[in-house]
PDB file of N, CA and C in Angstrom:
ATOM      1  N   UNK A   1       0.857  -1.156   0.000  1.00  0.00           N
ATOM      2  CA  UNK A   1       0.000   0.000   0.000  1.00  0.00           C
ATOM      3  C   UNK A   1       0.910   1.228   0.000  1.00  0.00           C
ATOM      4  N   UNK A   2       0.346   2.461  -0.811  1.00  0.00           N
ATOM      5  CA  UNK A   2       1.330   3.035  -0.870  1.00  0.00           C
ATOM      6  C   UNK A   2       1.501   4.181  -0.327  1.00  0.00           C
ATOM      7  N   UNK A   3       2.310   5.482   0.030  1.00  0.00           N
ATOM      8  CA  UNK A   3       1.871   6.358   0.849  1.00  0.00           C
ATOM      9  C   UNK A   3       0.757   7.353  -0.038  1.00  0.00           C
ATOM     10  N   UNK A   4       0.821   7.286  -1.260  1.00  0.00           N
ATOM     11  CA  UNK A   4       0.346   8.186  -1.700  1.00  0.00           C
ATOM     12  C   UNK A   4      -1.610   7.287  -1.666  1.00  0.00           C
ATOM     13  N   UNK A   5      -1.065   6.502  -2.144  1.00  0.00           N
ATOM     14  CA  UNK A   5      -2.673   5.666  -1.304  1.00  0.00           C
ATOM     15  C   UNK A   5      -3.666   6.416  -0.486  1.00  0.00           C
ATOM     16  N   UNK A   6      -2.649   6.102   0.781  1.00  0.00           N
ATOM     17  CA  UNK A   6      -3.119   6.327   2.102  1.00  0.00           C
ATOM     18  C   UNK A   6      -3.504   7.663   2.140  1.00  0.00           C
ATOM     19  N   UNK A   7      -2.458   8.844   1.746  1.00  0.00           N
ATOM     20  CA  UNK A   7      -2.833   9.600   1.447  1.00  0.00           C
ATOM     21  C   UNK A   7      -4.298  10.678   0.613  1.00  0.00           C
ATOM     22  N   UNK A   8      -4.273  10.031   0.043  1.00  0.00           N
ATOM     23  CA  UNK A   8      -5.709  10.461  -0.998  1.00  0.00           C
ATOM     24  C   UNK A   8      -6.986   9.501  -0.466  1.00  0.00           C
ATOM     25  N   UNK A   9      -6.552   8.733   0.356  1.00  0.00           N
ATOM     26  CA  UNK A   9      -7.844   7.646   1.219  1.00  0.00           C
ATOM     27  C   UNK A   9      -8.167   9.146   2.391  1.00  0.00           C
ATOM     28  N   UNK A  10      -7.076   9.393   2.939  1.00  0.00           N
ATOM     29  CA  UNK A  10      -7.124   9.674   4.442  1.00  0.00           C
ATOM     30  C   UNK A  10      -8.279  11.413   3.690  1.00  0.00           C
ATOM     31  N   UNK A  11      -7.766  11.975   2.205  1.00  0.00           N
ATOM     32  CA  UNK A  11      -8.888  13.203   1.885  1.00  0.00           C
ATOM     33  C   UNK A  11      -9.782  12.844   1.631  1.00  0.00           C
ATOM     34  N   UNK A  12     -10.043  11.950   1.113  1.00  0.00           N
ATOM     35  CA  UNK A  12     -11.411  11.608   0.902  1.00  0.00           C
ATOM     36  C   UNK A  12     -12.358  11.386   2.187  1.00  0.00           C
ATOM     37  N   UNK A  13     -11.531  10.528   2.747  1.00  0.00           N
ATOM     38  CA  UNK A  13     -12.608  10.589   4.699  1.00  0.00           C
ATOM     39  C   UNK A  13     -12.934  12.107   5.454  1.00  0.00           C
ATOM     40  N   UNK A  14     -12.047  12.771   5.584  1.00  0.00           N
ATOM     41  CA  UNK A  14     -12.008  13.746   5.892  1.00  0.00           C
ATOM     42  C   UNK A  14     -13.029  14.641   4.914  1.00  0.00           C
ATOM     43  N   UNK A  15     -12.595  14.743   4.106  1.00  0.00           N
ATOM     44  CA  UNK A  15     -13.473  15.954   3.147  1.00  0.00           C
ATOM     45  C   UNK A  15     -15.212  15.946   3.944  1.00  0.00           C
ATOM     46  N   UNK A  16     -15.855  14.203   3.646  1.00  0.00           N
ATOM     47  CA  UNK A  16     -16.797  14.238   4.071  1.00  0.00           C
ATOM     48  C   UNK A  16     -17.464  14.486   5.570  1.00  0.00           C
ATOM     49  N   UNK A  17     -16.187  15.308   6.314  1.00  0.00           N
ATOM     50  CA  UNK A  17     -16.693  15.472   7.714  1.00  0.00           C
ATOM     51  C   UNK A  17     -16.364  14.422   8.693  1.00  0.00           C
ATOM     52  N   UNK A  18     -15.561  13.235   8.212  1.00  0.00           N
ATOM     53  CA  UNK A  18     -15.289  12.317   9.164  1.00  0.00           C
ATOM     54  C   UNK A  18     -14.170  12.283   9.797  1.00  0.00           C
ATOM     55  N   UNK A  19     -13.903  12.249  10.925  1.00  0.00           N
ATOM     56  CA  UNK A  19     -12.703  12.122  11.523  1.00  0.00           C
ATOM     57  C   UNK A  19     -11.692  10.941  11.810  1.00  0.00           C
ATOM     58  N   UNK A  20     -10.665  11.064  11.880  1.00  0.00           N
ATOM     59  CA  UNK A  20      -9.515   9.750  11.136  1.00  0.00           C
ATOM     60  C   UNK A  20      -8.835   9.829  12.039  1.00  0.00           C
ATOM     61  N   UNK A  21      -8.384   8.692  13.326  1.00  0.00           N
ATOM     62  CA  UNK A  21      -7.305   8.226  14.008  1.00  0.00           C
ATOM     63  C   UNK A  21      -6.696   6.849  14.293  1.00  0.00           C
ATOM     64  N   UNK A  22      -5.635   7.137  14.730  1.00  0.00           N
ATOM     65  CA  UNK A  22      -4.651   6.142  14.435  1.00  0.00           C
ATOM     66  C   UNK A  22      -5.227   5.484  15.815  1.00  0.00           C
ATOM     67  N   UNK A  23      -6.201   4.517  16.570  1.00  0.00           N
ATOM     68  CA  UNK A  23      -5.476   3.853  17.893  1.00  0.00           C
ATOM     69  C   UNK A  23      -4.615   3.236  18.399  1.00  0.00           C
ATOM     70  N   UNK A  24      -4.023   2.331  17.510  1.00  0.00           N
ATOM     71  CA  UNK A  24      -3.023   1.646  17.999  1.00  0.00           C
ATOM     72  C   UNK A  24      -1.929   1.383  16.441  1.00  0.00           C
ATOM     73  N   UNK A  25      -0.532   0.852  16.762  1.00  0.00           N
ATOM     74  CA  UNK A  25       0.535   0.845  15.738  1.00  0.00           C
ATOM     75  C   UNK A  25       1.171  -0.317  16.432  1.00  0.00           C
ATOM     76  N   UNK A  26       1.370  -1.692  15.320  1.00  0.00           N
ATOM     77  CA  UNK A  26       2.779  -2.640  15.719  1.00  0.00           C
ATOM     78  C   UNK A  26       3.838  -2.413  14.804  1.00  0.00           C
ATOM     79  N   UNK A  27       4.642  -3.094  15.225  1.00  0.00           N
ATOM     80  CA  UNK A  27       5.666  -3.666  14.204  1.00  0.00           C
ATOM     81  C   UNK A  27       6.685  -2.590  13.716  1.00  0.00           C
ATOM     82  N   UNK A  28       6.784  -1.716  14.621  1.00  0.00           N
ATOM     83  CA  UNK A  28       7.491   0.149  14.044  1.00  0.00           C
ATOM     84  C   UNK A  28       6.448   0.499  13.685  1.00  0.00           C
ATOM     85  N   UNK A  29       5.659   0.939  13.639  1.00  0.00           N
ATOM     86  CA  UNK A  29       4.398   1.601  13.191  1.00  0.00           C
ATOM     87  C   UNK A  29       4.127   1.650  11.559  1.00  0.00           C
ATOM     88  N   UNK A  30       4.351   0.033  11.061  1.00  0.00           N
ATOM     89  CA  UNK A  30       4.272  -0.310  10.052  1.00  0.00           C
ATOM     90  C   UNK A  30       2.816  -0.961   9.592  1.00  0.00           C
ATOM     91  N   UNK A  31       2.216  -1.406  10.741  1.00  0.00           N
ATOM     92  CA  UNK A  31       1.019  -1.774  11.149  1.00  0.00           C
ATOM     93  C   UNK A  31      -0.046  -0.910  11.874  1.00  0.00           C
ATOM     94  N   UNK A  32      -1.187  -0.425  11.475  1.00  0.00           N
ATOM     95  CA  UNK A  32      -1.985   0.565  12.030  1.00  0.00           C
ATOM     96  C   UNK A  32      -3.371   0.207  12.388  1.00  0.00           C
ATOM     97  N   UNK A  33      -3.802   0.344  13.250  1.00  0.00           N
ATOM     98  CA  UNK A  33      -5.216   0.275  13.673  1.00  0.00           C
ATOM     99  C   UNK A  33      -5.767   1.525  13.460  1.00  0.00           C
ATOM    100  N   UNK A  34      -6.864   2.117  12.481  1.00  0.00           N
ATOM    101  CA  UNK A  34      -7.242   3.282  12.332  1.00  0.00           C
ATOM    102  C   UNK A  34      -8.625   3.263  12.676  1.00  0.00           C
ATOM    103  N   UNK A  35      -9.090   3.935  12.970  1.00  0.00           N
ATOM    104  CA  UNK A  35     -10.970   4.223  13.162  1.00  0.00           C
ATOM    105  C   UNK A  35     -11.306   5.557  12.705  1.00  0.00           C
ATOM    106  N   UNK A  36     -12.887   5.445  11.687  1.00  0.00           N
ATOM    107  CA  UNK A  36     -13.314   6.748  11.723  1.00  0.00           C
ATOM    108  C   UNK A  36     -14.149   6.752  12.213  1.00  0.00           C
ATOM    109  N   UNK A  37     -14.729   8.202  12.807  1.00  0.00           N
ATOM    110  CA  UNK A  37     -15.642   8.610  13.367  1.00  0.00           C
ATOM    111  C   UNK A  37     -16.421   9.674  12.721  1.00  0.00           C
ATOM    112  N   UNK A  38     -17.869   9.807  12.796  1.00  0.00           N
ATOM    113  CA  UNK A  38     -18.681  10.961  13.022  1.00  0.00           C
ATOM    114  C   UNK A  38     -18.030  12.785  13.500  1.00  0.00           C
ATOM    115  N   UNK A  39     -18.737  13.493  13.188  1.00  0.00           N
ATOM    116  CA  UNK A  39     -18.257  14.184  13.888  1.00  0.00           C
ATOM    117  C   UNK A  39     -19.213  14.924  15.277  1.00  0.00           C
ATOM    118  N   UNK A  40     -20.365  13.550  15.362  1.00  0.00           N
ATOM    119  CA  UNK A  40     -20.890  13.277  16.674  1.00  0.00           C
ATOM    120  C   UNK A  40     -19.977  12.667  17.376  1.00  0.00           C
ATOM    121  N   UNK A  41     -19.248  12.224  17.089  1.00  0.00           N
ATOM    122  CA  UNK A  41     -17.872  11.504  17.870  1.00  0.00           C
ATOM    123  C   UNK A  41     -18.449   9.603  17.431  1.00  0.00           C
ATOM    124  N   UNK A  42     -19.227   9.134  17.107  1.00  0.00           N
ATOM    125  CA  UNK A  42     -19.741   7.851  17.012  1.00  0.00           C
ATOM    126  C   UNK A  42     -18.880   6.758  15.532  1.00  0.00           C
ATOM    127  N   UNK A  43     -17.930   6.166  15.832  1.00  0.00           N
ATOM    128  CA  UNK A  43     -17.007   5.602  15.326  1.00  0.00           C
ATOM    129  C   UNK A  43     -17.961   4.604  14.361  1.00  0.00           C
ATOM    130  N   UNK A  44     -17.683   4.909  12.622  1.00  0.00           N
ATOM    131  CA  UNK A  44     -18.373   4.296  11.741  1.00  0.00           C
ATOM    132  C   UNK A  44     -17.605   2.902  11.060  1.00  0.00           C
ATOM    133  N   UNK A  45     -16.140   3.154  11.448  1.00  0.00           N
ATOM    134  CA  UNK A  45     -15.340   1.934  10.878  1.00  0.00           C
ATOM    135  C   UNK A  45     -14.040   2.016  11.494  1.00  0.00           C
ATOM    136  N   UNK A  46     -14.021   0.673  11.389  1.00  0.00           N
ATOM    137  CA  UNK A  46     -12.158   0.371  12.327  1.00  0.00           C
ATOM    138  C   UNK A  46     -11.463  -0.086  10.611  1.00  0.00           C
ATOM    139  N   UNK A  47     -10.190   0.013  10.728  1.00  0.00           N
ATOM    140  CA  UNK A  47      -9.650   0.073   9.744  1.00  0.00           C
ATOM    141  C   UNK A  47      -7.771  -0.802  10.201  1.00  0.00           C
ATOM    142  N   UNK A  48      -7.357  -1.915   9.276  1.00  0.00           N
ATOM    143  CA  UNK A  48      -6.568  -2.120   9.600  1.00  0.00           C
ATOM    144  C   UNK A  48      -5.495  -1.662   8.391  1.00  0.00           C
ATOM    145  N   UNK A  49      -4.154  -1.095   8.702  1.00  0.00           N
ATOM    146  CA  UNK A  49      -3.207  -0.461   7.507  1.00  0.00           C
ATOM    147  C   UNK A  49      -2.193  -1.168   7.527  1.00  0.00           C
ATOM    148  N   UNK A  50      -1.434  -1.880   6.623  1.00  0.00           N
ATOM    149  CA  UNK A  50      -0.409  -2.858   6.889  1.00  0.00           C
ATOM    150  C   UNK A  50       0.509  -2.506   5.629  1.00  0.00           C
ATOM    151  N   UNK A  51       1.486  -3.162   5.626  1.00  0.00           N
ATOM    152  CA  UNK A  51       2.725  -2.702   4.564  1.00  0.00           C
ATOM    153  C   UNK A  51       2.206  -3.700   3.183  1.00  0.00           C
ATOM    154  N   UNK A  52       1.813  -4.866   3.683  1.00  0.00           N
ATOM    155  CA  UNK A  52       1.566  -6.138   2.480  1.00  0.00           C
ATOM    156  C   UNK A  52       0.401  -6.084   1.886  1.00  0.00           C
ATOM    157  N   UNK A  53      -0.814  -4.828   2.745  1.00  0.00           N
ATOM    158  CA  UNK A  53      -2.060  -4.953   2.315  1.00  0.00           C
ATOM    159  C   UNK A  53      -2.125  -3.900   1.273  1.00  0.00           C
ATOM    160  N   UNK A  54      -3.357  -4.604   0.181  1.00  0.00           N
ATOM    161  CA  UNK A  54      -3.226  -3.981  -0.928  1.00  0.00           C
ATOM    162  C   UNK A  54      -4.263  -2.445  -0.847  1.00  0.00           C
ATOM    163  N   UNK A  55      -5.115  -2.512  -0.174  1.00  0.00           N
ATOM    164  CA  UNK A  55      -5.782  -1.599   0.744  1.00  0.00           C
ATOM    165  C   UNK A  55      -6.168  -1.637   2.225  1.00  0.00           C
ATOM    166  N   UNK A  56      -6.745  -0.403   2.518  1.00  0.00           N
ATOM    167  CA  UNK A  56      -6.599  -0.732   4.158  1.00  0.00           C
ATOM    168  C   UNK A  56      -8.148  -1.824   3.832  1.00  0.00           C
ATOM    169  N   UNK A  57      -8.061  -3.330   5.208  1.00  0.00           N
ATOM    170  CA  UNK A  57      -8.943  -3.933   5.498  1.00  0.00           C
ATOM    171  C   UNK A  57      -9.928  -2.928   6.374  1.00  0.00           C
ATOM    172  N   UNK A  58     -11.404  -3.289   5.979  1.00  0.00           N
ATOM    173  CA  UNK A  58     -11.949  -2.552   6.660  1.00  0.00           C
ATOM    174  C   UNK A  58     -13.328  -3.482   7.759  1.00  0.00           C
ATOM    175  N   UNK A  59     -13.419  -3.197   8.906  1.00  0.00           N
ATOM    176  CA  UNK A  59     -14.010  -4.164  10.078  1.00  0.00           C
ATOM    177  C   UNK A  59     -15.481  -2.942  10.544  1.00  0.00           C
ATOM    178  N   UNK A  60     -16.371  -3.634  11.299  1.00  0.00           N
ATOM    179  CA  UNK A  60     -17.391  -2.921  11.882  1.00  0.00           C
ATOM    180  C   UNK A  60     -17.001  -2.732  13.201  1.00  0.00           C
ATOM    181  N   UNK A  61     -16.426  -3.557  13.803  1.00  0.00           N
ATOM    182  CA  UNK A  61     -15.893  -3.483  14.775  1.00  0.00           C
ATOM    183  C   UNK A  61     -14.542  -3.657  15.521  1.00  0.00           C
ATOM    184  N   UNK A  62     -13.872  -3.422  16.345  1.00  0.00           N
ATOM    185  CA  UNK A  62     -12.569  -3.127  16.877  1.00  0.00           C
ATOM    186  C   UNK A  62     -11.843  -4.550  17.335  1.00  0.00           C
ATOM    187  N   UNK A  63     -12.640  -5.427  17.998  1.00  0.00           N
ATOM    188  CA  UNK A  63     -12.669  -7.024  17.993  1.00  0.00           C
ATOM    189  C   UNK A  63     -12.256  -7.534  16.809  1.00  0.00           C
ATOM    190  N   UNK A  64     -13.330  -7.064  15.866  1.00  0.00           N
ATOM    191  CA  UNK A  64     -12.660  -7.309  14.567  1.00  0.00           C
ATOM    192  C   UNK A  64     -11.769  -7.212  14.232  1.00  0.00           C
ATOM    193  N   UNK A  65     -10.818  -6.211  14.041  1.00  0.00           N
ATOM    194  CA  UNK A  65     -10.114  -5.651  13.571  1.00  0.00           C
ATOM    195  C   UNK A  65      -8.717  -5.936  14.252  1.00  0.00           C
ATOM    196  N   UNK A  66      -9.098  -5.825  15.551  1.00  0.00           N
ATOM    197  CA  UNK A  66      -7.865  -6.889  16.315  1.00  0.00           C
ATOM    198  C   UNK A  66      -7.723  -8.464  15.829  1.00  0.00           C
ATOM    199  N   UNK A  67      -8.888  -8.519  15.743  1.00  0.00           N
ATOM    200  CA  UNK A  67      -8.874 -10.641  15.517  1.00  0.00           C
ATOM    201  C   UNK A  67      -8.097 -10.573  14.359  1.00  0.00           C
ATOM    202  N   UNK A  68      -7.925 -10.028  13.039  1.00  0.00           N
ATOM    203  CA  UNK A  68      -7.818  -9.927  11.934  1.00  0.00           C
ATOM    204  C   UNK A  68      -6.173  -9.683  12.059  1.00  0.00           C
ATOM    205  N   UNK A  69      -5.353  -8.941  12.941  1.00  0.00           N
ATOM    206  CA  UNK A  69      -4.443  -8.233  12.932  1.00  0.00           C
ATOM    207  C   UNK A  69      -3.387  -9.469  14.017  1.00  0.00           C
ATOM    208  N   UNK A  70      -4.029  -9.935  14.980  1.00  0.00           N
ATOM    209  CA  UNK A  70      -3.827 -11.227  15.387  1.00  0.00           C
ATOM    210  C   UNK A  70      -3.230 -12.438  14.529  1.00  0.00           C
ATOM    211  N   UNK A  71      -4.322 -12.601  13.172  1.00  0.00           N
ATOM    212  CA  UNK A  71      -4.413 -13.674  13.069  1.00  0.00           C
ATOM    213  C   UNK A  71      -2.993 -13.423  11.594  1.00  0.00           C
ATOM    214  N   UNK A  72      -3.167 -12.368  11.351  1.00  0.00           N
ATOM    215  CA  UNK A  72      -2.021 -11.978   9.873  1.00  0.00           C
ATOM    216  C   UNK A  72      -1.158 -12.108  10.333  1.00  0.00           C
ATOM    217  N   UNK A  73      -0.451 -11.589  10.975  1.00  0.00           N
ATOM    218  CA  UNK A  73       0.728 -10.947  11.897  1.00  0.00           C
ATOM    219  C   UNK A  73       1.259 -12.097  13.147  1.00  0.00           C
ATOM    220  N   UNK A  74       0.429 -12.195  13.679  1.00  0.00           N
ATOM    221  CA  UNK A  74       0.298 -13.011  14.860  1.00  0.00           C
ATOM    222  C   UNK A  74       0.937 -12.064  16.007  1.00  0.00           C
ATOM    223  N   UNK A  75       0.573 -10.811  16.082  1.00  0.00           N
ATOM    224  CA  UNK A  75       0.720  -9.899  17.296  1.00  0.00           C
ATOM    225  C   UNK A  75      -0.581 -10.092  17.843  1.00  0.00           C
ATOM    226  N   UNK A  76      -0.668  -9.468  19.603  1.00  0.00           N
ATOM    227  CA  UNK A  76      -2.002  -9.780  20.135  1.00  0.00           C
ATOM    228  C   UNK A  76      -2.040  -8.086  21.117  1.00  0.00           C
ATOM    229  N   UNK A  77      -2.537  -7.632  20.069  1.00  0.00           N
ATOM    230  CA  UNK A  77      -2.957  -6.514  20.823  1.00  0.00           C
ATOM    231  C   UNK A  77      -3.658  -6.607  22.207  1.00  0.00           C
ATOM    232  N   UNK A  78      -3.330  -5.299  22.693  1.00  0.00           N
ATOM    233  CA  UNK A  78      -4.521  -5.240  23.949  1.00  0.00           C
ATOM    234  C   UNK A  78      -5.679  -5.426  23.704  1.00  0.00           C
ATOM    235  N   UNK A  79      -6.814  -6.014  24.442  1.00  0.00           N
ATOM    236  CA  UNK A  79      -8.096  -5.367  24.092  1.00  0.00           C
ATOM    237  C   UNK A  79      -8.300  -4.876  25.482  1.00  0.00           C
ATOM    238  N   UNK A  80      -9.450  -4.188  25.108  1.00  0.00           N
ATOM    239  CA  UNK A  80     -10.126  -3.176  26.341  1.00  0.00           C
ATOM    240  C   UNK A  80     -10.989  -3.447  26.934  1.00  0.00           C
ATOM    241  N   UNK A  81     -11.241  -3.674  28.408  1.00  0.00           N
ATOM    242  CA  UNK A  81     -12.077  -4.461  28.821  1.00  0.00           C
ATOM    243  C   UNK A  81     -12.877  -3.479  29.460  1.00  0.00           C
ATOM    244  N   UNK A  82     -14.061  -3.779  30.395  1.00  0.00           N
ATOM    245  CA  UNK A  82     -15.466  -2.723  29.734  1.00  0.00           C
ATOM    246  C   UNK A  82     -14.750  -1.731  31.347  1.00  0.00           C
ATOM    247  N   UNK A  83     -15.108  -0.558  31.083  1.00  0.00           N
ATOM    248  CA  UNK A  83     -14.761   0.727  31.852  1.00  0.00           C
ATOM    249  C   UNK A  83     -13.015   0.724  32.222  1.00  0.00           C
ATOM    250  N   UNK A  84     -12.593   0.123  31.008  1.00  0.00           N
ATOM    251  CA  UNK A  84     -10.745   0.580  31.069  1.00  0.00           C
ATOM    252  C   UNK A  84     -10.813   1.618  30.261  1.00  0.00           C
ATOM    253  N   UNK A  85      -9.797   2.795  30.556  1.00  0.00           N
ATOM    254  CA  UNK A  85      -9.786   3.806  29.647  1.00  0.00           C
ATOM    255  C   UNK A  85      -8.831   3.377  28.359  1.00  0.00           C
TER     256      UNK A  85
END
């Protein structure tokens, strides 16, 4: 994937009012966990960014998106358990 990719992905989200962050990074921050959100703040997609992927994978949920990132990689992210910040 390429930067210029990512790049012209990351205007297009944005343009439409959505907001774009990184939560989590493995591997040197070659690996990305991204989520967008609303700009009610209400998170519409988790997003995984990887060096081998041909676009970013895209999940409904963050479980997801970990399981997925788990299972490629075989890193094991944190998950968040209910009222951890």
């Amino acid at each position: 994937m390429s930067s210029n990719y990512l790049l012209e992905s990351l205007h297009r989200q944005t343009a439409t009012g959505l907001t774009v962050g990184v939560e989590d990074s493995f591997l040197h921050n070659t690996v990305r966990l991204v989520y967008r959100a609303r700009p009610d703040g209400v998170i519409t997609s988790w997003q995984v960014e990887g060096p081998d992927l041909p676009a970013p994978a895209v999940f409904k949920t963050e479980a997801q998106a970990r399981a997925f990132i788990r299972g490629r990689w075989g890193i094991y992210p944190h998950t968040k358990k209910w009222g951890e910040p």
